[in-house]
PDB file of N, CA and C in Angstrom:
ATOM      1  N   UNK A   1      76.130 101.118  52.726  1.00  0.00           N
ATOM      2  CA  UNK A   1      76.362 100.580  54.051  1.00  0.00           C
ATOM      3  C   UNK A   1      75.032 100.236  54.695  1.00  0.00           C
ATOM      4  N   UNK A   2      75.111  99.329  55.495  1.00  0.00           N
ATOM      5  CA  UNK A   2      74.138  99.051  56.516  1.00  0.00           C
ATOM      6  C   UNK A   2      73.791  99.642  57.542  1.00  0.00           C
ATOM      7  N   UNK A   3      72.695  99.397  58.039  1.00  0.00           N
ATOM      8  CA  UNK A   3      72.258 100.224  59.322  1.00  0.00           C
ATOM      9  C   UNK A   3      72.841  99.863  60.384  1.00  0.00           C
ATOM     10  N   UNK A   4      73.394  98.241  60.627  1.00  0.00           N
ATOM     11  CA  UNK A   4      73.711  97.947  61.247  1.00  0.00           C
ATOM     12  C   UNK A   4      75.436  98.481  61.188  1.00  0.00           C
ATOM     13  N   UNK A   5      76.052  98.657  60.146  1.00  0.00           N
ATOM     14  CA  UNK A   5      77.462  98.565  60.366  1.00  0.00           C
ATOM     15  C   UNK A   5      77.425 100.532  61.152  1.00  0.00           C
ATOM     16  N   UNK A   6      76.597 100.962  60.305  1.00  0.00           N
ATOM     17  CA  UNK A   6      76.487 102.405  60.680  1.00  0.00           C
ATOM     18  C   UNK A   6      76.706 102.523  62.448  1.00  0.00           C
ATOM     19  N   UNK A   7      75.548 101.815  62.979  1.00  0.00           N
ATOM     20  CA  UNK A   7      75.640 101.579  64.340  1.00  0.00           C
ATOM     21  C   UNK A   7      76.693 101.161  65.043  1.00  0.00           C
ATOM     22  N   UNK A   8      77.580 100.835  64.537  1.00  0.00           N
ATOM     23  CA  UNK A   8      78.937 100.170  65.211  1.00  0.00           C
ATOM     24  C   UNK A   8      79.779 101.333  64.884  1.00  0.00           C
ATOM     25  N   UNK A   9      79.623 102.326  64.168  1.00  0.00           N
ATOM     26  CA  UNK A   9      80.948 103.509  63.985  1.00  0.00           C
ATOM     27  C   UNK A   9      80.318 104.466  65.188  1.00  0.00           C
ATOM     28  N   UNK A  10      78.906 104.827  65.427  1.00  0.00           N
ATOM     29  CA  UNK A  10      78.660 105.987  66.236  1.00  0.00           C
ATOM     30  C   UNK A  10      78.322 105.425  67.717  1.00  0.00           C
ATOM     31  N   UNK A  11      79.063 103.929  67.923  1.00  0.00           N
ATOM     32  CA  UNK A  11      79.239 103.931  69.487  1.00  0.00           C
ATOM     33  C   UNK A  11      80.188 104.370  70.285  1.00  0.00           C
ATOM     34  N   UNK A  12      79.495 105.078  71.231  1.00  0.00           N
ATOM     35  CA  UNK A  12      80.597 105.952  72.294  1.00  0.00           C
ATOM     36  C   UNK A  12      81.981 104.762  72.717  1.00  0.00           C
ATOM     37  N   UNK A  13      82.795 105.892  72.832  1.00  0.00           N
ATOM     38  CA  UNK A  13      84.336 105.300  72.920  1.00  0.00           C
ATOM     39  C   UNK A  13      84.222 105.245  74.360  1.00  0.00           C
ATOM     40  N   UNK A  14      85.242 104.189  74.739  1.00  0.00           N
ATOM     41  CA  UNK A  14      85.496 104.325  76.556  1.00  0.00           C
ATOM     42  C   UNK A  14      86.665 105.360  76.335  1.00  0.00           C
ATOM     43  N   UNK A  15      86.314 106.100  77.776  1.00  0.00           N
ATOM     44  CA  UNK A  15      87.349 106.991  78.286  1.00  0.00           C
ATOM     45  C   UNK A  15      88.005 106.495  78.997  1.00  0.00           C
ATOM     46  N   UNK A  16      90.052 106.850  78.668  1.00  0.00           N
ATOM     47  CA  UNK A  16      90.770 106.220  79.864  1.00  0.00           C
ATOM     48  C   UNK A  16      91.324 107.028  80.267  1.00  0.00           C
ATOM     49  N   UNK A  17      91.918 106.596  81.527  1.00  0.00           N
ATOM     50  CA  UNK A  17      92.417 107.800  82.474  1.00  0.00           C
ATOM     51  C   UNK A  17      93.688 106.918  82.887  1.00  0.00           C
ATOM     52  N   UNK A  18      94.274 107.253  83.516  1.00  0.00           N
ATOM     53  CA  UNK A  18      95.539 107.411  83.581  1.00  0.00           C
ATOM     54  C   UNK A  18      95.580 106.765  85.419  1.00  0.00           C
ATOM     55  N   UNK A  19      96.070 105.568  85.388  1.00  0.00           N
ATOM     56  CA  UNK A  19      96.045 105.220  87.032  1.00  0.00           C
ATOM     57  C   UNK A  19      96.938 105.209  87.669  1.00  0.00           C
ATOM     58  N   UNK A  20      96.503 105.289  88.749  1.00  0.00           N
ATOM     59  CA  UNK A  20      97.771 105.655  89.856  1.00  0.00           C
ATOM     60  C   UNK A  20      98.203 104.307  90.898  1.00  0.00           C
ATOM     61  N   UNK A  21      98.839 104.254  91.408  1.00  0.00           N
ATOM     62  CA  UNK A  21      99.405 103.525  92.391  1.00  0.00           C
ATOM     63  C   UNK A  21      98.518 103.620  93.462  1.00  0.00           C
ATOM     64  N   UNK A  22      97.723 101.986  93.952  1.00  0.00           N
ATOM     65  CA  UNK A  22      97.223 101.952  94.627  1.00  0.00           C
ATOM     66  C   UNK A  22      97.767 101.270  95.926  1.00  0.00           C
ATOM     67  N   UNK A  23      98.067 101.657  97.030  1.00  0.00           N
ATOM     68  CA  UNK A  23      98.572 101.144  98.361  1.00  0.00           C
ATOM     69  C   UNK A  23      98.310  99.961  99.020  1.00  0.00           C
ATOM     70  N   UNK A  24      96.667  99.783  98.402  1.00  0.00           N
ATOM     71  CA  UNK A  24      96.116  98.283  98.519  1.00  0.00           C
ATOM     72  C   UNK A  24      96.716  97.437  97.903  1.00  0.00           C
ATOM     73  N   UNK A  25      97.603  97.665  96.706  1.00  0.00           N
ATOM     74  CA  UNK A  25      98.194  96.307  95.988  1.00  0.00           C
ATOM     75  C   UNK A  25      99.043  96.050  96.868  1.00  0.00           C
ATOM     76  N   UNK A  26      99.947  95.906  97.379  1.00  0.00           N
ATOM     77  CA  UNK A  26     100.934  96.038  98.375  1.00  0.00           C
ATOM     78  C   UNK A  26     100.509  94.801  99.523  1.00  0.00           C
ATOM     79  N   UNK A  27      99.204  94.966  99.275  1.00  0.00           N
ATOM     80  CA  UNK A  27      98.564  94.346 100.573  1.00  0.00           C
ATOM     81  C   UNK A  27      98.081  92.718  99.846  1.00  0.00           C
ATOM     82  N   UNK A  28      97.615  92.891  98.427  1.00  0.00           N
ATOM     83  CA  UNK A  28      97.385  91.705  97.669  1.00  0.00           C
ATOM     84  C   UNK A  28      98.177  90.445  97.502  1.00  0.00           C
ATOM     85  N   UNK A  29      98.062  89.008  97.748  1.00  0.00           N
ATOM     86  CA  UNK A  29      99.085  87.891  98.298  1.00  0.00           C
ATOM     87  C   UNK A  29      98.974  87.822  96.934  1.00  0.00           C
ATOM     88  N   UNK A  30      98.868  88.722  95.313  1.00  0.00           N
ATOM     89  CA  UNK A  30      99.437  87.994  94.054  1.00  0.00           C
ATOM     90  C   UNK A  30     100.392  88.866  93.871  1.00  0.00           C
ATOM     91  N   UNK A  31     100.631  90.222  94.215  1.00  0.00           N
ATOM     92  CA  UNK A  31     101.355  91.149  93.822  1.00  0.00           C
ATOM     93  C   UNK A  31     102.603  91.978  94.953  1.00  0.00           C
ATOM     94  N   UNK A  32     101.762  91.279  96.358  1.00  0.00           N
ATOM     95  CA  UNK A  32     102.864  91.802  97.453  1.00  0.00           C
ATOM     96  C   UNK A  32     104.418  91.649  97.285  1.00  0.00           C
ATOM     97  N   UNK A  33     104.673  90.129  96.567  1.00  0.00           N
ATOM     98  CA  UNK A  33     106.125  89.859  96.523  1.00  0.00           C
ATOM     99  C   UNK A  33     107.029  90.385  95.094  1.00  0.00           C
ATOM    100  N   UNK A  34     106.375  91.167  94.804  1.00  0.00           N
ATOM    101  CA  UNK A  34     107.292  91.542  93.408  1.00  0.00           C
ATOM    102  C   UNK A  34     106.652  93.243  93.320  1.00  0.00           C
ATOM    103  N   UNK A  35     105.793  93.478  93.660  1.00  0.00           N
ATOM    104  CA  UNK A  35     105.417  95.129  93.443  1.00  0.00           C
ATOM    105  C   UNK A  35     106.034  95.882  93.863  1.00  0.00           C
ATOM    106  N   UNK A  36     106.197  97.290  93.435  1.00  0.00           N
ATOM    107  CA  UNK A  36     107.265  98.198  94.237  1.00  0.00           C
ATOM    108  C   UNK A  36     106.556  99.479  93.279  1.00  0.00           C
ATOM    109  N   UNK A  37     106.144 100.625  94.538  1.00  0.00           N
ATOM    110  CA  UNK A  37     105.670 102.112  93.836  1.00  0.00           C
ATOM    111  C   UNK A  37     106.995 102.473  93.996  1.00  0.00           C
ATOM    112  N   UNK A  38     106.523 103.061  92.542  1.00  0.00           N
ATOM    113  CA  UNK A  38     107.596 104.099  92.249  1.00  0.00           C
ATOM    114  C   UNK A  38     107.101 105.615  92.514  1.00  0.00           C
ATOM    115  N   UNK A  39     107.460 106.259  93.580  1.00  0.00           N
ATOM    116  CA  UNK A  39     106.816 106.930  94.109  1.00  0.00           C
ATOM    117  C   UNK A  39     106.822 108.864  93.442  1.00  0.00           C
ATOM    118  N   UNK A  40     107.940 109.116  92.546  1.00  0.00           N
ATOM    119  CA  UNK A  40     108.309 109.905  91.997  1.00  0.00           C
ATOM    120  C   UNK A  40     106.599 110.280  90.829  1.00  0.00           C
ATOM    121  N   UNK A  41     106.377 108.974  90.226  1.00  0.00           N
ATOM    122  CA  UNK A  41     105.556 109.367  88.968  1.00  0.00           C
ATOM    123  C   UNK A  41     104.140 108.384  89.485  1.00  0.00           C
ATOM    124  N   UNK A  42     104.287 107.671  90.160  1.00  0.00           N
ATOM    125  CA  UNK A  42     103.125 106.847  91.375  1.00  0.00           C
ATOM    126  C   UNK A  42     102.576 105.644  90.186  1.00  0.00           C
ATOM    127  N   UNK A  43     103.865 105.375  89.751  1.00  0.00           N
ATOM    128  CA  UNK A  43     103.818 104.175  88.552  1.00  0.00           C
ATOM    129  C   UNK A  43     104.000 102.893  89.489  1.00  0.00           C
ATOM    130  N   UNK A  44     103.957 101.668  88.825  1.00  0.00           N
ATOM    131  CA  UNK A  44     104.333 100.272  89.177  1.00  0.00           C
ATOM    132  C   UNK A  44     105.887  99.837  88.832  1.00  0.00           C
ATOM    133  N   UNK A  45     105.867  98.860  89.985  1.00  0.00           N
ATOM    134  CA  UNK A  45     107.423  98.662  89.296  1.00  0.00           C
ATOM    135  C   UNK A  45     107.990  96.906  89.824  1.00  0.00           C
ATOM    136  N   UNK A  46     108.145  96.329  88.889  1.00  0.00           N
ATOM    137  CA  UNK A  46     108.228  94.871  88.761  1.00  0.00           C
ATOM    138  C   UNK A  46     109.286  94.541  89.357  1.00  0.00           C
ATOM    139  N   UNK A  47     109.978  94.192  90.496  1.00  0.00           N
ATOM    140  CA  UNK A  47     111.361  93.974  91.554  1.00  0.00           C
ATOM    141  C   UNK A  47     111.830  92.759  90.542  1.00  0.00           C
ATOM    142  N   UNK A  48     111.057  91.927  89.920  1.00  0.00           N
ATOM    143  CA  UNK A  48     111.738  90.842  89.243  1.00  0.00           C
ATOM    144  C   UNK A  48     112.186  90.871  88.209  1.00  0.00           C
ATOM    145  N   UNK A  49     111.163  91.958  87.448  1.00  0.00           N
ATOM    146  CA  UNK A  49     111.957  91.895  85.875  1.00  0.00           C
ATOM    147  C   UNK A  49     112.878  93.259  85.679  1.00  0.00           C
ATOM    148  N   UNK A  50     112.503  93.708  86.660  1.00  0.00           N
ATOM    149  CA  UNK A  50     113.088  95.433  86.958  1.00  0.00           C
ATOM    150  C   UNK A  50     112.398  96.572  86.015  1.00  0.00           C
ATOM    151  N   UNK A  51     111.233  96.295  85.676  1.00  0.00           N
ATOM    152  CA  UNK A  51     110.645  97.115  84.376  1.00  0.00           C
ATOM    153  C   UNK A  51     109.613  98.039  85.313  1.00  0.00           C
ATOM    154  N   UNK A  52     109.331  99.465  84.756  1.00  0.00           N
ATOM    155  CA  UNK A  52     108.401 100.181  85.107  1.00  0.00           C
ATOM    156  C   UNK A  52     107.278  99.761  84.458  1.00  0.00           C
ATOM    157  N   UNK A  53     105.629 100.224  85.237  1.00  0.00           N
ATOM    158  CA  UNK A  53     104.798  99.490  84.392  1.00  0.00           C
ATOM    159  C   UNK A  53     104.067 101.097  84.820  1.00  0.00           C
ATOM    160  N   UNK A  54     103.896 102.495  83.807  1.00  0.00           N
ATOM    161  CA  UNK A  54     103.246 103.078  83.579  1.00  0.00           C
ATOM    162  C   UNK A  54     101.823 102.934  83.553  1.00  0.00           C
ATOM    163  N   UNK A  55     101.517 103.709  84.375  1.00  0.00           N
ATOM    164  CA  UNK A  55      99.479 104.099  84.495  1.00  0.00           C
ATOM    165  C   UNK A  55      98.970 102.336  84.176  1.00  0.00           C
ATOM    166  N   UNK A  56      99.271 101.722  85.411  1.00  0.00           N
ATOM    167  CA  UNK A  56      99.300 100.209  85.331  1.00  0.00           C
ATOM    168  C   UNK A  56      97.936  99.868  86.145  1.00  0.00           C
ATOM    169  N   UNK A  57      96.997  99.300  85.548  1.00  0.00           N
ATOM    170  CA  UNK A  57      95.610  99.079  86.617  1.00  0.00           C
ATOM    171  C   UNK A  57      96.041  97.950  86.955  1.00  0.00           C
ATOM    172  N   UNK A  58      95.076  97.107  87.905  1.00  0.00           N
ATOM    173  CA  UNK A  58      95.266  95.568  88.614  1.00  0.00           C
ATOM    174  C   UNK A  58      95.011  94.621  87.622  1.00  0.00           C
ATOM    175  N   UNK A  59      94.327  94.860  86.371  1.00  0.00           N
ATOM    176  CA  UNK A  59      94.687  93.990  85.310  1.00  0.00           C
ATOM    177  C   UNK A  59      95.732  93.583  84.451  1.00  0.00           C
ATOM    178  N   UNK A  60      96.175  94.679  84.259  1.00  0.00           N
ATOM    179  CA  UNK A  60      97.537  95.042  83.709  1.00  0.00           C
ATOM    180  C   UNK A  60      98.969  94.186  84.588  1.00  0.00           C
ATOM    181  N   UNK A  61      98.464  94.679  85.907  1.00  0.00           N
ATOM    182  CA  UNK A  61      99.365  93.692  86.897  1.00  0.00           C
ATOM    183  C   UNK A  61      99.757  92.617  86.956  1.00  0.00           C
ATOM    184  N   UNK A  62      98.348  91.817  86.766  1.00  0.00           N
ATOM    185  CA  UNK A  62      97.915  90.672  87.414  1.00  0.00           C
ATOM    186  C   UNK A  62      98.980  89.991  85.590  1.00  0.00           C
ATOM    187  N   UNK A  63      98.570  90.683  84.570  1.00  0.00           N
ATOM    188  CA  UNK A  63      98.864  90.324  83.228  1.00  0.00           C
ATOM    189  C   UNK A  63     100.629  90.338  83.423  1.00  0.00           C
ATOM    190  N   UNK A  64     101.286  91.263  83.435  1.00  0.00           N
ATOM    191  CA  UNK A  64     102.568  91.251  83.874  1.00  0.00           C
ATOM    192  C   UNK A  64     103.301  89.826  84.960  1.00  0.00           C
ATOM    193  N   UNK A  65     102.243  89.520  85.729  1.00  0.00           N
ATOM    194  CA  UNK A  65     102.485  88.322  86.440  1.00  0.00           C
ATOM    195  C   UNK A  65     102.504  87.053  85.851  1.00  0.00           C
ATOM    196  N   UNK A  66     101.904  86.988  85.145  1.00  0.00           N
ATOM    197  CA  UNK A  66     101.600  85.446  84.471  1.00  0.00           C
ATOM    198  C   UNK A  66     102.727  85.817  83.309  1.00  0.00           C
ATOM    199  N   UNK A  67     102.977  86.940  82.537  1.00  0.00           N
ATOM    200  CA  UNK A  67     103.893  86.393  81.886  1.00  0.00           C
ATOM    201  C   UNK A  67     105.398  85.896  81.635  1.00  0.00           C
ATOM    202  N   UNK A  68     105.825  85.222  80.256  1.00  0.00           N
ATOM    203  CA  UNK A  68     106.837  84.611  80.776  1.00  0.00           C
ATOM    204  C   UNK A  68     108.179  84.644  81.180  1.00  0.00           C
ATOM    205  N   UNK A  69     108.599  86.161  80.850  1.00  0.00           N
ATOM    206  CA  UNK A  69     109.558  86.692  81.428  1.00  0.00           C
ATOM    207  C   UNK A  69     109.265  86.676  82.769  1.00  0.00           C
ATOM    208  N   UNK A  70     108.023  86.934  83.902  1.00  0.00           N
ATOM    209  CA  UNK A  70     108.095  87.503  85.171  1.00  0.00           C
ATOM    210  C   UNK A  70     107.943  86.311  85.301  1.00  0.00           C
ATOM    211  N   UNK A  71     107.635  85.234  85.487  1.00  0.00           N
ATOM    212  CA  UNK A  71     107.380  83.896  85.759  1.00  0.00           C
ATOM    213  C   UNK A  71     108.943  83.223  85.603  1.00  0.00           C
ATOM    214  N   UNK A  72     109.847  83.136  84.732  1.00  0.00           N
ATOM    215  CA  UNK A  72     111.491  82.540  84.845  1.00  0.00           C
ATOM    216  C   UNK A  72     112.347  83.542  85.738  1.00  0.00           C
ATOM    217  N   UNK A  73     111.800  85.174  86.203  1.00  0.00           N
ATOM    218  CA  UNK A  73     112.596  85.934  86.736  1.00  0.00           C
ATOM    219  C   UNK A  73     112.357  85.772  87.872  1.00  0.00           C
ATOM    220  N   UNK A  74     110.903  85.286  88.314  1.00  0.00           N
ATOM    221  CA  UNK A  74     110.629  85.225  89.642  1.00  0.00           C
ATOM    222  C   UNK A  74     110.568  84.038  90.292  1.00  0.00           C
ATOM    223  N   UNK A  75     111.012  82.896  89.286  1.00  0.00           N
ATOM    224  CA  UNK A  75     111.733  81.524  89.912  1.00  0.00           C
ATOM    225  C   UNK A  75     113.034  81.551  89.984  1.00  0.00           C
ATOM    226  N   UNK A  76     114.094  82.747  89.454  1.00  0.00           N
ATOM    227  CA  UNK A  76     115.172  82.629  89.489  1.00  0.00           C
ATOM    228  C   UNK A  76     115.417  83.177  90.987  1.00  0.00           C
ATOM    229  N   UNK A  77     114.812  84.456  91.032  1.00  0.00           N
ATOM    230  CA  UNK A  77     114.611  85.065  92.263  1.00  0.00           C
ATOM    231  C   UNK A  77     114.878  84.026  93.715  1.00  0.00           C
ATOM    232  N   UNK A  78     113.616  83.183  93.138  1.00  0.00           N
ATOM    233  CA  UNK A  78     113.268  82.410  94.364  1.00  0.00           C
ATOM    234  C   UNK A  78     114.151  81.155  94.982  1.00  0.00           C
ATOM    235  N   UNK A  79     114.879  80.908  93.730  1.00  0.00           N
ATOM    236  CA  UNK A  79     116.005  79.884  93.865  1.00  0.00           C
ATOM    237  C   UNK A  79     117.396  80.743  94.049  1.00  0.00           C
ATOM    238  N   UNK A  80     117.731  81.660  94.039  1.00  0.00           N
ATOM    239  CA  UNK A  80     118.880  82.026  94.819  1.00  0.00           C
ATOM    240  C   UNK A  80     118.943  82.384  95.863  1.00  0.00           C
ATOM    241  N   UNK A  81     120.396  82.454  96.148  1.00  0.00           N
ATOM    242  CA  UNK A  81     120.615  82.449  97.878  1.00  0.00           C
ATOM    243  C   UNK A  81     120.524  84.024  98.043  1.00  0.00           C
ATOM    244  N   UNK A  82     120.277  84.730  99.452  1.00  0.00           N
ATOM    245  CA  UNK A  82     119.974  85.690  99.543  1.00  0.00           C
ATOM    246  C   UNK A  82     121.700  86.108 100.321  1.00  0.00           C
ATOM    247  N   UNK A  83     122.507  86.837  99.474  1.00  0.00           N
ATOM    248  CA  UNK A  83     123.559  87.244 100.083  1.00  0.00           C
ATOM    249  C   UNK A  83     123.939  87.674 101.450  1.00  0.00           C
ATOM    250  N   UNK A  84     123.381  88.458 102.111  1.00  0.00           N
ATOM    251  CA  UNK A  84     123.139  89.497 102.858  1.00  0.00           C
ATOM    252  C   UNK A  84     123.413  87.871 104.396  1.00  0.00           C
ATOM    253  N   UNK A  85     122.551  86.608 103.930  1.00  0.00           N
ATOM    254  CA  UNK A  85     123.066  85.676 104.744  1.00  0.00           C
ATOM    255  C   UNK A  85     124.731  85.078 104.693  1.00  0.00           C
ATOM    256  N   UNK A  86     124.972  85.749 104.000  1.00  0.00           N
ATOM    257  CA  UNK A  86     127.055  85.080 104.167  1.00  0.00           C
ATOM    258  C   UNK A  86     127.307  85.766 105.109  1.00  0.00           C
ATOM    259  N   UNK A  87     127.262  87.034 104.613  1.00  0.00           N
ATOM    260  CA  UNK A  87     128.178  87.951 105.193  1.00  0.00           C
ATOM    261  C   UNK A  87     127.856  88.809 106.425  1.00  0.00           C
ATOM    262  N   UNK A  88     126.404  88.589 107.026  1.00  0.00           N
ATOM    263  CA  UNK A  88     125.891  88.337 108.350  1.00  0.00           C
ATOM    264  C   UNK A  88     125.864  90.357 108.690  1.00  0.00           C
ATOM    265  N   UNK A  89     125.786  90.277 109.684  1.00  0.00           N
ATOM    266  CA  UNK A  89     125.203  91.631 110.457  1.00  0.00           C
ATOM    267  C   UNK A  89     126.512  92.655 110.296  1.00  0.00           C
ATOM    268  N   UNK A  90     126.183  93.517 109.763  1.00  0.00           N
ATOM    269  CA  UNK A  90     127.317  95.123 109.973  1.00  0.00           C
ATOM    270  C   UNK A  90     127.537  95.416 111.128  1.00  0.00           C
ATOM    271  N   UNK A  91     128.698  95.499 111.954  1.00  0.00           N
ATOM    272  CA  UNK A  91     129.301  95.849 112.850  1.00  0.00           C
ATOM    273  C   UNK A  91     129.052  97.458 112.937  1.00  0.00           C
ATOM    274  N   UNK A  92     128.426  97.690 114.122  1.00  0.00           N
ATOM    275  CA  UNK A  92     128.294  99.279 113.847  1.00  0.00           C
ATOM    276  C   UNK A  92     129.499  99.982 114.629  1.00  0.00           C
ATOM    277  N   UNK A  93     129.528 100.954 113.769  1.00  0.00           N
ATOM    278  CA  UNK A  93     130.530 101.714 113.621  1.00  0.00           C
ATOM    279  C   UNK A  93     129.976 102.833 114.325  1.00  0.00           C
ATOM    280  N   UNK A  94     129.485 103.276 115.387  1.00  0.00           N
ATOM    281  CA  UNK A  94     129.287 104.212 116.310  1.00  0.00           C
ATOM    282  C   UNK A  94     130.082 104.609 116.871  1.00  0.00           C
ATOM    283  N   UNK A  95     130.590 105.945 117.250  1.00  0.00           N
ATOM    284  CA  UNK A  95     131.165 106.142 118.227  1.00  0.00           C
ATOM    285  C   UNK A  95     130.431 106.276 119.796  1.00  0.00           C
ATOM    286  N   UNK A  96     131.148 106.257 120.666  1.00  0.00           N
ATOM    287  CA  UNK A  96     130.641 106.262 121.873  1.00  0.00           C
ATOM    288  C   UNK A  96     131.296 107.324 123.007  1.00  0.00           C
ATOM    289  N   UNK A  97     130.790 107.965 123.417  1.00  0.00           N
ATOM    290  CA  UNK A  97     131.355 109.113 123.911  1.00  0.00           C
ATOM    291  C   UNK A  97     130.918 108.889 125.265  1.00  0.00           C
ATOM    292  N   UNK A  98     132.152 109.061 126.438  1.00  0.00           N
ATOM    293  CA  UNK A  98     131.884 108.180 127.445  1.00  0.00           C
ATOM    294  C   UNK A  98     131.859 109.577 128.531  1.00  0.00           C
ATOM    295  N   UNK A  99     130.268 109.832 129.041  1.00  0.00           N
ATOM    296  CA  UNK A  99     130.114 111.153 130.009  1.00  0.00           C
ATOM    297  C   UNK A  99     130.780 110.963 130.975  1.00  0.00           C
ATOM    298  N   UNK A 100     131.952 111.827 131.612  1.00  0.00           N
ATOM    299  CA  UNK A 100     131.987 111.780 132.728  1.00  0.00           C
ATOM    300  C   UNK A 100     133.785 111.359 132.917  1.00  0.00           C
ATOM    301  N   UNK A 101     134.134 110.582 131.808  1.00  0.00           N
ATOM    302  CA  UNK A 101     135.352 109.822 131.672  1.00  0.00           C
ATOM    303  C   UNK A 101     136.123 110.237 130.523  1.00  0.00           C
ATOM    304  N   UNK A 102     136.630 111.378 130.598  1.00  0.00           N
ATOM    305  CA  UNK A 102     137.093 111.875 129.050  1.00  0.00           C
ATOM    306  C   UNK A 102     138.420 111.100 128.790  1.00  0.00           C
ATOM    307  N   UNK A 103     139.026 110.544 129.127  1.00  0.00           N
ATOM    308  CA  UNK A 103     140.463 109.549 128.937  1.00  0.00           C
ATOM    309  C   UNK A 103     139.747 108.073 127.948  1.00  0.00           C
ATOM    310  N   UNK A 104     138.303 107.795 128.250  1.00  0.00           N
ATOM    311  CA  UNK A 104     137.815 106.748 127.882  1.00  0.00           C
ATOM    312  C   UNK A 104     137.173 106.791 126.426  1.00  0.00           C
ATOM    313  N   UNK A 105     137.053 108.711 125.920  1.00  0.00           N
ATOM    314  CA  UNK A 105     136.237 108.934 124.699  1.00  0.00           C
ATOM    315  C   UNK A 105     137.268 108.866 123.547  1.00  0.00           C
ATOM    316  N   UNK A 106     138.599 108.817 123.466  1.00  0.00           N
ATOM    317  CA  UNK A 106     139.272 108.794 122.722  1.00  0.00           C
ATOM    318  C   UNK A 106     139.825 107.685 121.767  1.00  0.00           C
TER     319      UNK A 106
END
């Protein structure tokens, strides 16, 4: 063997660690509309493709974004109608208990 190949086996390894959910992504205009902590294990979590993204750094993210599953899920997203507009505001169902007028609380 060479001296040189020798030199390429006894270079130090990178150490990885394990990342957490950062609060600032949230705040980022590439990742605000599809990110979601999962707050149980402080993982990532893709609203479009519905996938967890374990000990996920902002590269990893940013990588999940461009590809082509999250890219057809998050134009499908964007082209449907948002239900919640049909069927309009929930009628609340409170009761009301009327001080003063007990014939009126019933």
């Amino acid at each position: 063997m060479s001296d040189e190949m020798q030199g390429d086996s006894s270079t130090k390894k990178r150490k990885w660690y394990l990342q957490s959910f950062k609060l600032e992504w949230l705040e980022d205009p590439e990742l605000l509309d599809w990110l979601q902590q999962v707050k149980k294990y402080k993982d990532s979590y893709c609203k479009c493709c519905k996938v967890t993204l374990k000990s996920a750094n902002k590269t990893m993210l940013l990588k999940q974004k461009s590809s082509v599953k999250h890219k057809r899920c998050f134009d499908a997203a964007k082209s449907s109608v948002d239900i919640t507009w049909f069927i309009g505001k929930k009628k609340s169902t409170k009761t009301v208990h009327c001080l003063g007028h007990p014939e009126l609380a019933s």
